[in-house]
N, C-alpha and C. Protein backbone atom coordinates (compact mmCIF):
# COMPACT_ATOMS: atom_id res chain seq x y z
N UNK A 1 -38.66 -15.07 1.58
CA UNK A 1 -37.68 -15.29 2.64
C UNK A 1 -38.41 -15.60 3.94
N UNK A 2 -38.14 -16.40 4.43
CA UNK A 2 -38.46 -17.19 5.98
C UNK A 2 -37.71 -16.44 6.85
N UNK A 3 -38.45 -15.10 7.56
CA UNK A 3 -37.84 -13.95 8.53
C UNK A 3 -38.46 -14.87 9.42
N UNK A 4 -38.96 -16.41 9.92
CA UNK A 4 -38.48 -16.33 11.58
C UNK A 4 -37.28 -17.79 11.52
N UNK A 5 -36.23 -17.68 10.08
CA UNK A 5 -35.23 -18.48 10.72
C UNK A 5 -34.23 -16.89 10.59
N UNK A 6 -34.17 -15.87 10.50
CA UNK A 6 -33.44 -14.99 10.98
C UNK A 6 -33.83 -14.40 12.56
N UNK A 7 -34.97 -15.23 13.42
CA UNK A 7 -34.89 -13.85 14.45
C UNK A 7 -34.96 -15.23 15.84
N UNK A 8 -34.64 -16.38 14.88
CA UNK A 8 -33.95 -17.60 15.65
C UNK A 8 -32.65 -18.25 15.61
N UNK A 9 -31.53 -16.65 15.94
CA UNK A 9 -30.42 -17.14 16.97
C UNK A 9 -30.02 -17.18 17.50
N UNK A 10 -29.28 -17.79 18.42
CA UNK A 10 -28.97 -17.96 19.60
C UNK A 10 -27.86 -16.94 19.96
N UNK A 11 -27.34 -16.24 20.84
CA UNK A 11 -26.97 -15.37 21.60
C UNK A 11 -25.53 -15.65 20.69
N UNK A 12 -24.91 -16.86 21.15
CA UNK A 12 -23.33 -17.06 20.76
C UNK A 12 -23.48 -16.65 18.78
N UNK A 13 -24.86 -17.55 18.15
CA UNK A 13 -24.59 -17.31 16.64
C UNK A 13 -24.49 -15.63 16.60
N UNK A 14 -25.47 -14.81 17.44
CA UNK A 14 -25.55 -13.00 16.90
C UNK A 14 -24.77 -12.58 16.97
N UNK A 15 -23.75 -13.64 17.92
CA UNK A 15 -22.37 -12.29 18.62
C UNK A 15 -21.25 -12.80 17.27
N UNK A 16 -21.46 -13.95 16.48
CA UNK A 16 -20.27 -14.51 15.76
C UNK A 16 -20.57 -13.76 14.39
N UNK A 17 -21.83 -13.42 14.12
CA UNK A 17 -22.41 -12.47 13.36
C UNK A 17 -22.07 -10.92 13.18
N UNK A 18 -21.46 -10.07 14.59
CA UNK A 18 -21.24 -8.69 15.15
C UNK A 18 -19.99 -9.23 14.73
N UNK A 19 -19.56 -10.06 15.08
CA UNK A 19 -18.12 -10.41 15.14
C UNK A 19 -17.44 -10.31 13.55
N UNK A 20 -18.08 -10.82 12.65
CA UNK A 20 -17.82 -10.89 11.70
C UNK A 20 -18.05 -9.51 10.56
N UNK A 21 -19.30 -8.98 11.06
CA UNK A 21 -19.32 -7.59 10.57
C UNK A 21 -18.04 -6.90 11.00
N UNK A 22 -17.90 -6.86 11.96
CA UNK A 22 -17.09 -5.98 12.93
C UNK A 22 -15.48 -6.32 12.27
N UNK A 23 -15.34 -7.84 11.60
CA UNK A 23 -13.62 -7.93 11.04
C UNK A 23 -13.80 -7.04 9.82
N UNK A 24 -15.07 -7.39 9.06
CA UNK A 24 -15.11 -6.70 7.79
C UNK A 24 -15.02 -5.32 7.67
N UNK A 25 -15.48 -4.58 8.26
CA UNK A 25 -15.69 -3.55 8.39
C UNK A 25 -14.41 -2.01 8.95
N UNK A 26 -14.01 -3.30 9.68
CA UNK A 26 -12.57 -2.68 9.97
C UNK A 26 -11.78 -2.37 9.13
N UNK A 27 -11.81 -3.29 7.67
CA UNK A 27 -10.77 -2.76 6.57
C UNK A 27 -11.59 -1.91 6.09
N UNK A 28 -12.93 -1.81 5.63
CA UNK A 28 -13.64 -1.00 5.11
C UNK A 28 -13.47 0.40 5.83
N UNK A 29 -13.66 1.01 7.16
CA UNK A 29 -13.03 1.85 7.79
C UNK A 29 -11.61 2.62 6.97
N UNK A 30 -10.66 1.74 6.71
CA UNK A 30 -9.84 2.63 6.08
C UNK A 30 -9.83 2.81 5.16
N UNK A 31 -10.24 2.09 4.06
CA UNK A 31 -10.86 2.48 2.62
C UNK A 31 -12.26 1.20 2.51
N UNK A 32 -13.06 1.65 1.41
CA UNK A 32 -14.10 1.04 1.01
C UNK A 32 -13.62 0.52 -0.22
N UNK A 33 -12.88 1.00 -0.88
CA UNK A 33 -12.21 0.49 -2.50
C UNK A 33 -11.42 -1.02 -2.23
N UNK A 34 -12.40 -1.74 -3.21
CA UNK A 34 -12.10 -3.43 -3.67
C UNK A 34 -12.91 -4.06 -2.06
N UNK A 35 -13.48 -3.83 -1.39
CA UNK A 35 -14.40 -4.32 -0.23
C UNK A 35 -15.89 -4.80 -0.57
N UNK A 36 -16.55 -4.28 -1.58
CA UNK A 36 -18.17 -4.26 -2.44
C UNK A 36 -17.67 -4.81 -3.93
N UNK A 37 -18.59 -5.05 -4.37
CA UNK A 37 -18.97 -5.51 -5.63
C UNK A 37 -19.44 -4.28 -6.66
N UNK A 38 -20.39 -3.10 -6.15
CA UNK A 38 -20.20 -1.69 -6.68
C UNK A 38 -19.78 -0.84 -6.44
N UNK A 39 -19.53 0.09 -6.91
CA UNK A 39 -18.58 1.64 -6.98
C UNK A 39 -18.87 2.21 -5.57
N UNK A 40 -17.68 2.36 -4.64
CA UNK A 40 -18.12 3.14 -3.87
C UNK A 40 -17.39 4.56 -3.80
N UNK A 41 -17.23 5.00 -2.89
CA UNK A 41 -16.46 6.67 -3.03
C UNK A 41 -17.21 7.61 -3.72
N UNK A 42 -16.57 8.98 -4.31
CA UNK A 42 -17.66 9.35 -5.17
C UNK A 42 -17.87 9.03 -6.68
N UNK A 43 -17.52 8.13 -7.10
CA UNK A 43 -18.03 7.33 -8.18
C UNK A 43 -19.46 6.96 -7.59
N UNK A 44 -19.49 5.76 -6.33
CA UNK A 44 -21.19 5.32 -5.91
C UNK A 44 -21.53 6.39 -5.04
N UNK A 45 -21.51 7.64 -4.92
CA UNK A 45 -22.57 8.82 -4.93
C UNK A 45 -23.33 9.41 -6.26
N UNK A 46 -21.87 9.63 -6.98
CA UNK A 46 -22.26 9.81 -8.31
C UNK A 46 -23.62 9.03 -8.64
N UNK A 47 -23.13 7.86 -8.84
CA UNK A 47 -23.94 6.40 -9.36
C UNK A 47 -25.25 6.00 -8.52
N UNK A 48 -25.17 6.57 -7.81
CA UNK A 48 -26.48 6.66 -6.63
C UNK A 48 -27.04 7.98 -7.05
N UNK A 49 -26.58 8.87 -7.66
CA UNK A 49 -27.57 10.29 -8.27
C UNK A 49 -27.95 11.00 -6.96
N UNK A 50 -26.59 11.05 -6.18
CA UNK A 50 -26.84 12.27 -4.95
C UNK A 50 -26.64 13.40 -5.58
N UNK A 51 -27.15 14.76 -5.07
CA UNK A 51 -26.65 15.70 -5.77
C UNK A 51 -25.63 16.03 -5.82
N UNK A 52 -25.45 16.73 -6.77
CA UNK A 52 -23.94 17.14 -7.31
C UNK A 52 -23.38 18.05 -6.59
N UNK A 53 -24.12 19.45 -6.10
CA UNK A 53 -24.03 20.20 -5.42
C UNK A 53 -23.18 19.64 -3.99
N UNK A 54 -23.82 18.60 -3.42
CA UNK A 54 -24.33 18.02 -2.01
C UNK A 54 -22.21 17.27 -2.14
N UNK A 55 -22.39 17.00 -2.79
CA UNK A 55 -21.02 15.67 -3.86
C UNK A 55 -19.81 16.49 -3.22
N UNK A 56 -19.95 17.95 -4.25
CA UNK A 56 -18.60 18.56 -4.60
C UNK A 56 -18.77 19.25 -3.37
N UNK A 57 -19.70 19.03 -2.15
CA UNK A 57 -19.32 20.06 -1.28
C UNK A 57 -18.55 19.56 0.05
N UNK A 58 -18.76 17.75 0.25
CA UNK A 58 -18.21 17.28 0.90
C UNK A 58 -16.49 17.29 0.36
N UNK A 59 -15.65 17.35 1.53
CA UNK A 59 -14.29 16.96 1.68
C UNK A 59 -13.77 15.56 1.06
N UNK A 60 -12.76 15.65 0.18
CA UNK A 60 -12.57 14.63 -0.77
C UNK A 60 -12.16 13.14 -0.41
N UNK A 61 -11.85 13.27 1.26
CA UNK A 61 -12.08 12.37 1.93
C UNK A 61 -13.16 11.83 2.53
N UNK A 62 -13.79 12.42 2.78
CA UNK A 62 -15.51 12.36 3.55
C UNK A 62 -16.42 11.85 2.29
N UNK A 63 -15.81 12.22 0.47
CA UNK A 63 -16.85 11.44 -0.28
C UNK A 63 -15.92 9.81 -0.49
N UNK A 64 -14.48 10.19 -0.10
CA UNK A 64 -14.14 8.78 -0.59
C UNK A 64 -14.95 7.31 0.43
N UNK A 65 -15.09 7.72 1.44
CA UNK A 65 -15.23 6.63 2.39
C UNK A 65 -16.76 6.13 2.26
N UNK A 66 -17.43 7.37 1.30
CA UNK A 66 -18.66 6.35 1.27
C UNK A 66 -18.91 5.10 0.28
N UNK A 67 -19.97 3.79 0.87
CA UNK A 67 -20.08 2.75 0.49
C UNK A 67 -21.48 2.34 0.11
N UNK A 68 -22.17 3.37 0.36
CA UNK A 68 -23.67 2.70 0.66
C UNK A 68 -24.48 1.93 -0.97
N UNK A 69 -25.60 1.74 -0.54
CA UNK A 69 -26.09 0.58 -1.74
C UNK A 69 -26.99 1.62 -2.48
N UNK A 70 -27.32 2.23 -1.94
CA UNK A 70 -28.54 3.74 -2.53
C UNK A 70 -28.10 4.56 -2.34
N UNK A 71 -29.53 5.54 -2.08
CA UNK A 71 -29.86 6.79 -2.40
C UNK A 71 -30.94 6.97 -0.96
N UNK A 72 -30.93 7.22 0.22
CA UNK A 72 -31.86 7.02 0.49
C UNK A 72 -32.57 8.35 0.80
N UNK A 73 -31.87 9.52 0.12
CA UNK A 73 -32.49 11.08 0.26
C UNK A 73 -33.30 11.15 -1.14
N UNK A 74 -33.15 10.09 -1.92
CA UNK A 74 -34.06 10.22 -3.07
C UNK A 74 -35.33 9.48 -2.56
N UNK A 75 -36.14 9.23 -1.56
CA UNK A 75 -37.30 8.90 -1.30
C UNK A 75 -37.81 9.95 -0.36
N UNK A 76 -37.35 10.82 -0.12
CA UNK A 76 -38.07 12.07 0.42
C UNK A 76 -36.87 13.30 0.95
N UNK A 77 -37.51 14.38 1.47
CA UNK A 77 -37.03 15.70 1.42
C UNK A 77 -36.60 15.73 3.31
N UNK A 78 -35.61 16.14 3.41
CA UNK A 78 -34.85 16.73 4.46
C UNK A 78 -35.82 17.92 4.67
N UNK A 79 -36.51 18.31 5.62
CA UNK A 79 -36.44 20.01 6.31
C UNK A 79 -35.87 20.40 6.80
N UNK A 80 -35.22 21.92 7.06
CA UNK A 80 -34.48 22.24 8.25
C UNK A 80 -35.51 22.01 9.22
N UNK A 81 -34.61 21.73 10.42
CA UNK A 81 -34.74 21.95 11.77
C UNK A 81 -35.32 20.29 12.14
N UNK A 82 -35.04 19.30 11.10
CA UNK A 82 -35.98 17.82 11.17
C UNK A 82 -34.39 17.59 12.33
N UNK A 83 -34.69 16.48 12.43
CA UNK A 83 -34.30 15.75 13.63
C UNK A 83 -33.74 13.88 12.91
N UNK A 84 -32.58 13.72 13.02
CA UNK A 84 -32.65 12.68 12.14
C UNK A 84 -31.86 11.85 12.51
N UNK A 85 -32.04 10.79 12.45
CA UNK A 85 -31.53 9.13 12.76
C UNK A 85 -30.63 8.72 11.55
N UNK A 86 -29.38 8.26 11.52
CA UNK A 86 -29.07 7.23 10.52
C UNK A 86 -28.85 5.82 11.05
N UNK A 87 -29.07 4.72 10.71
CA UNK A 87 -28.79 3.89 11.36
C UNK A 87 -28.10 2.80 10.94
N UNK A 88 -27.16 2.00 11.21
CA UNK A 88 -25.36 1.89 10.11
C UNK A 88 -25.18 2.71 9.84
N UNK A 89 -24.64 3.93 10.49
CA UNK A 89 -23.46 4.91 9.75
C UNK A 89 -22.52 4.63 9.02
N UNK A 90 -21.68 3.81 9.71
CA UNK A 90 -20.61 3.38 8.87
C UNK A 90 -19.65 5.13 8.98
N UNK A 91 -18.97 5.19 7.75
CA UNK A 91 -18.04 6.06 8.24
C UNK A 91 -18.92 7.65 7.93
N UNK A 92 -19.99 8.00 7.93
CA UNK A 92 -20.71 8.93 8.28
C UNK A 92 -21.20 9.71 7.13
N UNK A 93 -21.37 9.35 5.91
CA UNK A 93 -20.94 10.16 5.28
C UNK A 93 -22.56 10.91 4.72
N UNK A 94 -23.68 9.63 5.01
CA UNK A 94 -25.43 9.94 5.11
C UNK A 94 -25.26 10.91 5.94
N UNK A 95 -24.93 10.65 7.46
CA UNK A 95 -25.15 11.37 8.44
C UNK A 95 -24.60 13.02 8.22
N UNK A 96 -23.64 13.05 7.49
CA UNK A 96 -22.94 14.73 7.23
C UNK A 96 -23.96 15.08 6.29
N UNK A 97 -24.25 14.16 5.46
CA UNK A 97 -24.95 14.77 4.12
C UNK A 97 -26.37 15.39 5.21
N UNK A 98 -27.16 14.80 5.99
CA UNK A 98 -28.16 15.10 6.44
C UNK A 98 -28.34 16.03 6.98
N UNK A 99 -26.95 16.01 7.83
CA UNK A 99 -26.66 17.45 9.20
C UNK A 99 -27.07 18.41 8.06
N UNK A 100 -26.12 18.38 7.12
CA UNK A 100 -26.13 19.29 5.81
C UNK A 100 -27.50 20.03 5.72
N UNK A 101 -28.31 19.30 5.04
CA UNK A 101 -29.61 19.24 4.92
C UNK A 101 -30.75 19.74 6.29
N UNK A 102 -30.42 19.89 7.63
CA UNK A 102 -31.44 19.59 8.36
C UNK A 102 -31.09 21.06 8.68
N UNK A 103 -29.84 21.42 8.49
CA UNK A 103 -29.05 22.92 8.87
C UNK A 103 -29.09 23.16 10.38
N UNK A 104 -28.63 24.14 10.94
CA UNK A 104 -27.94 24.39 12.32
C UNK A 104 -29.33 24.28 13.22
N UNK A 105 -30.47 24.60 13.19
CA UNK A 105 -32.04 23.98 13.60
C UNK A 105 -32.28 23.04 14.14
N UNK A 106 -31.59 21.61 13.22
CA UNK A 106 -31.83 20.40 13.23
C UNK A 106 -30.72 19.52 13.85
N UNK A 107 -30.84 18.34 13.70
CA UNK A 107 -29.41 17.44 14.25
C UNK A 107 -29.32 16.24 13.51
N UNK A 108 -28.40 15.65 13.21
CA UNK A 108 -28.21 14.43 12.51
C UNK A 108 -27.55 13.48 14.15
N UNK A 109 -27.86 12.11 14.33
CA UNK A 109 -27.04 11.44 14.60
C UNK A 109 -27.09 9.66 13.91
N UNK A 110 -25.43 9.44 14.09
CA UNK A 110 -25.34 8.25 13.42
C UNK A 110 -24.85 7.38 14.26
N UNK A 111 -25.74 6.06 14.32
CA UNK A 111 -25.33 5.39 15.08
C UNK A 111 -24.28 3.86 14.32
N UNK A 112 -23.71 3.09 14.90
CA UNK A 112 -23.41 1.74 14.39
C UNK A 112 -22.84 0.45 15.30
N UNK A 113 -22.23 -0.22 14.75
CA UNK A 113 -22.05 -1.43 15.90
C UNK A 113 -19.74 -1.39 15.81
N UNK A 114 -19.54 -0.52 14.84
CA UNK A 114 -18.18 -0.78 14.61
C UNK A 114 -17.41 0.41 15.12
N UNK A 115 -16.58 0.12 16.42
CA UNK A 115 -16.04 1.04 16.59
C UNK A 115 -14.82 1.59 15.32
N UNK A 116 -14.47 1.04 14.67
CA UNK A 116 -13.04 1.58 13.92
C UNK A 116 -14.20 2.62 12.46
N UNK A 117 -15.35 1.72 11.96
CA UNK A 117 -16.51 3.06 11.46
C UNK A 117 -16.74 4.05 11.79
N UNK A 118 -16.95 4.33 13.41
CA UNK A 118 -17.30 5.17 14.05
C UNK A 118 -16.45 6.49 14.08
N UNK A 119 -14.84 5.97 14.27
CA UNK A 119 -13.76 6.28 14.64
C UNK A 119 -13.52 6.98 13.02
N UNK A 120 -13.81 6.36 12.29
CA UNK A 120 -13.81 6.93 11.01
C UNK A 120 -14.67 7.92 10.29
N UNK A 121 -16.06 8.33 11.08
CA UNK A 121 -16.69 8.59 11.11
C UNK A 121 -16.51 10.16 11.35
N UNK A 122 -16.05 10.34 12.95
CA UNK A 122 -15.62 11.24 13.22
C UNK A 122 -14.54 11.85 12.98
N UNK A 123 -13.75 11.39 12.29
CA UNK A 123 -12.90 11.80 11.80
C UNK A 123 -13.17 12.31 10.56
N UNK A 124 -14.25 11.78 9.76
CA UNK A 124 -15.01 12.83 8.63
C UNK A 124 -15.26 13.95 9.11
N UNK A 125 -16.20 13.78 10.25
CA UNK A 125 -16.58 14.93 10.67
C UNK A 125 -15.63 15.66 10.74
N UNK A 126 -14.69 15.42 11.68
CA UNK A 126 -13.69 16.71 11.94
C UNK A 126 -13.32 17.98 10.71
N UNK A 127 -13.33 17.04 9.64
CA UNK A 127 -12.99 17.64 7.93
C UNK A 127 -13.83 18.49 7.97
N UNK A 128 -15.30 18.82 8.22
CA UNK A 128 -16.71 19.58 7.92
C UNK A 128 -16.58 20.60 9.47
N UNK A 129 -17.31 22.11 8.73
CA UNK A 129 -17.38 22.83 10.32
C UNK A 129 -18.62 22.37 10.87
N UNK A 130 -19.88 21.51 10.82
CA UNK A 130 -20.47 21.10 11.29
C UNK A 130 -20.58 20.68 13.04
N UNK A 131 -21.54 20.95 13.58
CA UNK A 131 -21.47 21.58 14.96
C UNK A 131 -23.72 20.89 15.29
N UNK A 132 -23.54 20.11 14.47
CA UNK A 132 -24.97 19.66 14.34
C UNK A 132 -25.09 17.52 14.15
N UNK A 133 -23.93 17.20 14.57
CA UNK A 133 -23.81 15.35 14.23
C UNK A 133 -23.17 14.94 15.63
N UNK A 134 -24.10 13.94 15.62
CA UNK A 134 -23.60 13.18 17.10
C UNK A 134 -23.42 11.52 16.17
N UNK A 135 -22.58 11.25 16.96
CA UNK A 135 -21.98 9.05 16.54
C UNK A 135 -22.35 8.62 17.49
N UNK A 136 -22.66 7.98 17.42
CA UNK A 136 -23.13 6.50 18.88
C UNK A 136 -22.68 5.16 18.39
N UNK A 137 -21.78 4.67 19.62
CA UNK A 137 -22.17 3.12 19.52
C UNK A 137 -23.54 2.09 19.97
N UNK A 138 -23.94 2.04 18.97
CA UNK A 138 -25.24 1.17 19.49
C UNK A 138 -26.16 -0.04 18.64
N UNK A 139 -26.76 -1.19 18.65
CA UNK A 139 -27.37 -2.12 17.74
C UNK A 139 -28.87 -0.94 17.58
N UNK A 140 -29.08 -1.04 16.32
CA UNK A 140 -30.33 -1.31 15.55
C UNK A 140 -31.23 -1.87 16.48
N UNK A 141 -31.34 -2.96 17.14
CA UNK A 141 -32.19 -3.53 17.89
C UNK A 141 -32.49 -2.96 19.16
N UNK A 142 -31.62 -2.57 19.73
CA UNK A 142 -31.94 -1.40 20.96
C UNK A 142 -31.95 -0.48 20.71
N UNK A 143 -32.40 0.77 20.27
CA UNK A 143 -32.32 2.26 20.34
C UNK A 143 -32.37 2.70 21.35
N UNK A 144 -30.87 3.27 21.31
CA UNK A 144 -30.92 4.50 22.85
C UNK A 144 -31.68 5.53 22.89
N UNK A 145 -32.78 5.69 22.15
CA UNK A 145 -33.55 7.15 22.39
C UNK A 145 -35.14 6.65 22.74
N UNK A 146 -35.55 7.98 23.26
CA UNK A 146 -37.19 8.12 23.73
C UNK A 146 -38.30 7.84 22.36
N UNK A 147 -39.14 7.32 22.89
CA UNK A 147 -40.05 7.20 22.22
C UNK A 147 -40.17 8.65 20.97
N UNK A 148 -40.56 8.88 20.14
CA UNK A 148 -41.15 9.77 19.19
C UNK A 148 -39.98 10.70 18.87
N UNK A 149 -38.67 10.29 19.13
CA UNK A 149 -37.47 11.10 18.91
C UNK A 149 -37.10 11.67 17.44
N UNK A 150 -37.39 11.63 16.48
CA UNK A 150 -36.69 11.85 15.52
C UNK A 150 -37.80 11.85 13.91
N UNK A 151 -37.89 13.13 12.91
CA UNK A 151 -38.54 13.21 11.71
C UNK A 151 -38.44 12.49 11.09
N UNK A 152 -37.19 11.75 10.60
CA UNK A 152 -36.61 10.90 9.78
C UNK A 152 -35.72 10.08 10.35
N UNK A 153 -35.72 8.94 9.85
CA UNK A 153 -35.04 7.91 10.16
C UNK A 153 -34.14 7.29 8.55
N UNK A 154 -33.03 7.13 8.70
CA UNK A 154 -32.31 6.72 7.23
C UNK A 154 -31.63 5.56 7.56
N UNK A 155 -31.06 5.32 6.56
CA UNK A 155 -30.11 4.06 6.56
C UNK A 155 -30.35 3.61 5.21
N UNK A 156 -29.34 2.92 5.06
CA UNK A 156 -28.40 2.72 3.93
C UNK A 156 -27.51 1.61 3.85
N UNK A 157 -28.17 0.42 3.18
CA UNK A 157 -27.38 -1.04 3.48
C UNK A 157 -26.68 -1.14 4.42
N UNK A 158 -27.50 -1.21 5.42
CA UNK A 158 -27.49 -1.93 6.94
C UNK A 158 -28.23 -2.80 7.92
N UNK A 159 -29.71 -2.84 7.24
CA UNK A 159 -30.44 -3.48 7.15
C UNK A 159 -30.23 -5.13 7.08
N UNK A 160 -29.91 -5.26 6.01
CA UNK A 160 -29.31 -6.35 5.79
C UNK A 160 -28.61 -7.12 6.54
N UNK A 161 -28.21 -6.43 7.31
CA UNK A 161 -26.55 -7.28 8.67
C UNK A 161 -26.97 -7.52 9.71
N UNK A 162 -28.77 -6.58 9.90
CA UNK A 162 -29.42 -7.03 11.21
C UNK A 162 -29.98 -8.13 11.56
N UNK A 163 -29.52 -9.20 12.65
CA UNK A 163 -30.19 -10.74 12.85
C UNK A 163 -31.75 -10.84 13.18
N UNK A 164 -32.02 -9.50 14.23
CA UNK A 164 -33.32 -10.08 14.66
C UNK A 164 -34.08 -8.49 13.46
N UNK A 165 -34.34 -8.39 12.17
CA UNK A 165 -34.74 -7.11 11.64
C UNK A 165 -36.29 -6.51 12.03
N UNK A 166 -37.59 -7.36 12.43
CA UNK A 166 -38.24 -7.41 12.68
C UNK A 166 -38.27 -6.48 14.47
N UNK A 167 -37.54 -6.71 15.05
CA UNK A 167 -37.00 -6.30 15.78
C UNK A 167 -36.70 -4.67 16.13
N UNK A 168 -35.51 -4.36 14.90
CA UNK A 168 -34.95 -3.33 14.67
C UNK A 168 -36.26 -2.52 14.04
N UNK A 169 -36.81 -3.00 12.91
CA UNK A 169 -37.90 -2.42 12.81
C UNK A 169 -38.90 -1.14 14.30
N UNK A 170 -39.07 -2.25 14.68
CA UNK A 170 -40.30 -2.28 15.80
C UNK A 170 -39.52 -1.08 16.48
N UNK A 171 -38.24 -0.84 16.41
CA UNK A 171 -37.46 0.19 17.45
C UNK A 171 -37.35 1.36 16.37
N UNK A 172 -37.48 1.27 15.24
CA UNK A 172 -37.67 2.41 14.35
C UNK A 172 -38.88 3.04 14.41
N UNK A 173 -39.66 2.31 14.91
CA UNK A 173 -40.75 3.04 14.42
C UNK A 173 -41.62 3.36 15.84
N UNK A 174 -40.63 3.00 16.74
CA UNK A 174 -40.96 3.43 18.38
C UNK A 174 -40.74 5.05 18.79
N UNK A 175 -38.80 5.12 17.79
CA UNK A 175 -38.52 6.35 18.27
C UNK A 175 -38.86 7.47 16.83
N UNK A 176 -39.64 7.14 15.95
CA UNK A 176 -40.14 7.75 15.12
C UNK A 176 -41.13 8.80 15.27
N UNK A 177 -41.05 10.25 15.48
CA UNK A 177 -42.44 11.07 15.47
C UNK A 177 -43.71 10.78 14.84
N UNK A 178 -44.85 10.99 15.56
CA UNK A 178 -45.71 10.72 14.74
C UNK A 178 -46.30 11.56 13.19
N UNK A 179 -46.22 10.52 12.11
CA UNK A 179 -46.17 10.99 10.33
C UNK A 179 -44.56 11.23 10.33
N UNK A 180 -43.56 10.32 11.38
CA UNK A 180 -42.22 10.73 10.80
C UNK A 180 -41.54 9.82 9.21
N UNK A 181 -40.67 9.70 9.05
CA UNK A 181 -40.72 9.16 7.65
C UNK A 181 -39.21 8.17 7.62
N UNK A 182 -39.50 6.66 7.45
CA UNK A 182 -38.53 5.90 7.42
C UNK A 182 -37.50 5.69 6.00
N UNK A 183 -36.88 6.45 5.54
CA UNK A 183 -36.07 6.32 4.16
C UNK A 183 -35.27 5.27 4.18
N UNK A 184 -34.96 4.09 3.77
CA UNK A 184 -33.73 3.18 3.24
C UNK A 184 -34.05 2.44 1.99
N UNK A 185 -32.38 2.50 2.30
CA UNK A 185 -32.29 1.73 0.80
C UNK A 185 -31.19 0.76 1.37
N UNK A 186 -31.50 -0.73 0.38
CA UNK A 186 -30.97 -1.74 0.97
C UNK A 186 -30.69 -3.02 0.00
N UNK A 187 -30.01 -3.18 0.29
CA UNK A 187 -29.50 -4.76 -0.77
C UNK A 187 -30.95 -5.35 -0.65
N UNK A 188 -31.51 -6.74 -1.32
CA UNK A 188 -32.63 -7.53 -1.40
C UNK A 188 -31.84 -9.12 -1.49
N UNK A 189 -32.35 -10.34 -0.94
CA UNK A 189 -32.19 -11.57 -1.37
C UNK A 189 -33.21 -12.03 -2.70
N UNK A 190 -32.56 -11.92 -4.06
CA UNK A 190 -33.23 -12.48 -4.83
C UNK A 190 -32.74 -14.53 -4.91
N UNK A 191 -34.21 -15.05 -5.26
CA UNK A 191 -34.30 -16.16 -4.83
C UNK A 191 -34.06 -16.98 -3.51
N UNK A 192 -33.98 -18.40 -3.03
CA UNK A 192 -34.09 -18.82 -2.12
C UNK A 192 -33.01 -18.23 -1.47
N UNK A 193 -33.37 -18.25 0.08
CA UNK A 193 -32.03 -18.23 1.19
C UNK A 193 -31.61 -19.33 1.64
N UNK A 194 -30.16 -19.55 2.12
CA UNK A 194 -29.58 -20.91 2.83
C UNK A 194 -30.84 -21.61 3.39
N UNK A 195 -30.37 -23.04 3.58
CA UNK A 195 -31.78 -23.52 4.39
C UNK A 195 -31.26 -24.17 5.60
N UNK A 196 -29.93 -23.56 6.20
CA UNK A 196 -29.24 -24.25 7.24
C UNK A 196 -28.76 -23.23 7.69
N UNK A 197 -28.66 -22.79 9.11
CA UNK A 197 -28.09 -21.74 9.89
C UNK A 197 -26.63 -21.76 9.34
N UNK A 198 -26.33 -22.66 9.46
CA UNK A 198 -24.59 -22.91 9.42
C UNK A 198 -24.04 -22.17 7.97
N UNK A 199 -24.76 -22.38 6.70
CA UNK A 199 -24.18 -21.49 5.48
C UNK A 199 -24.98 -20.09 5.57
N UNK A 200 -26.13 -19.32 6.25
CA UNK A 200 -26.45 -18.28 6.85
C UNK A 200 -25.53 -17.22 7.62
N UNK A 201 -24.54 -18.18 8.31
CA UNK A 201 -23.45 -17.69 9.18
C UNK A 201 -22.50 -17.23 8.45
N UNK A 202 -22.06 -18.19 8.14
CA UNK A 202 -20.88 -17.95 6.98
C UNK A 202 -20.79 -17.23 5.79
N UNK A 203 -21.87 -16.77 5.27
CA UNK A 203 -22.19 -15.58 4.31
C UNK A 203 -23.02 -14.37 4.64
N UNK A 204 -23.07 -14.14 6.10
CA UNK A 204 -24.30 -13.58 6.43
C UNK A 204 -23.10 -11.33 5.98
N UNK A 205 -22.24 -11.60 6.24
CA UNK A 205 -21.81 -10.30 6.19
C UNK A 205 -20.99 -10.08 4.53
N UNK A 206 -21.25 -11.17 3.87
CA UNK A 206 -21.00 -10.74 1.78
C UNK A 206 -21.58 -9.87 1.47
């Protein structure tokens, strides 16, 4: 894949890009079912091999709304008291699992670009007595936090939706502690990509 015709577009293409996440996502907000191509809810937790424990302990709404493409607590271990980033929250459901995991010590926050996610988000939360998750509106590409902020950093097919990723990168690993640990899991482009901005655009949020 040719990552510098993704971190060459122009201001109006990124915003028609947000724009377009941002329609999709809005139905996804109220359910994720028939929106993906795989199982989401807790069928794709199940199917992602989160724990079971972790599964049956979330609120039966808080497992329906998840969508993600992985697993991204199966590439390393939560500590209490870690400090943790998700980044695409989406409707929160990494971010509870983490709070979960990091226990009253630690903090989860989830950030994203969709307010009606967000909105959905917290409204998971509300379901959980959790007293340890903060939501933010914010891009991947800017991080609102200080340098060396956070143990872990997660995310969970969101990657993918970012225009400039190289970018977003470089801001992960700004507000990352030092030996902190970047977990995602993420869709892949197998074979060529568009070779024209214009069909890039138009499929960029499938």
């Amino acid at each position: 894949m040719d990552e510098a015709k993704f971190n060459a577009f122009t201001p109006e293409e990124k915003e028609r890009i947000i724009e377009g996440i941002r329609k999709k996502y809005a139905k996804v907000a109220i359910s994720p079912e028939g929106n993906f191509r795989y199982p989401t809810g807790r069928a794709g937790l199940e199917g992602q091999r989160y724990d079971p424990q972790t599964i049956d302990s979330l609120p039966e709404d808080v497992a329906a709304s998840f969508c993600g493409v992985g697993n991204p607590f199966s590439l390393g271990k939560i500590h209490e008291g870690d400090q943790i980033l998700d980044i695409g929250c989406g409707a929160g459901v990494d971010t509870i699992i983490a709070a979960m995991m990091t226990g009253f010590t630690g903090k989860a926050v989830g950030i994203d670009l969709v307010p009606s996610m967000l909105e959905r988000a917290r409204s998971n939360l509300a379901k959980t007595s959790l007293n340890n998750v903060q939501f933010l509106e914010s891009s991947a590409e800017i991080l609102p936090f200080d340098n060396d902020t956070f143990d872990v950093v997660i995310s969970n097919g969101a990657f993918n939706l970012i225009p400039d990723k190289a970018k977003a990168l470089h801001e992960v690993f700004r507000v990352l502690k030092p030996n902190g640990r970047f977990m995602i899991a993420d869709q892949v482009l197998l074979g060529e990509s568009p070779v024209d901005t214009k069909s890039m655009l138009a499929t960029w949020h499938r």
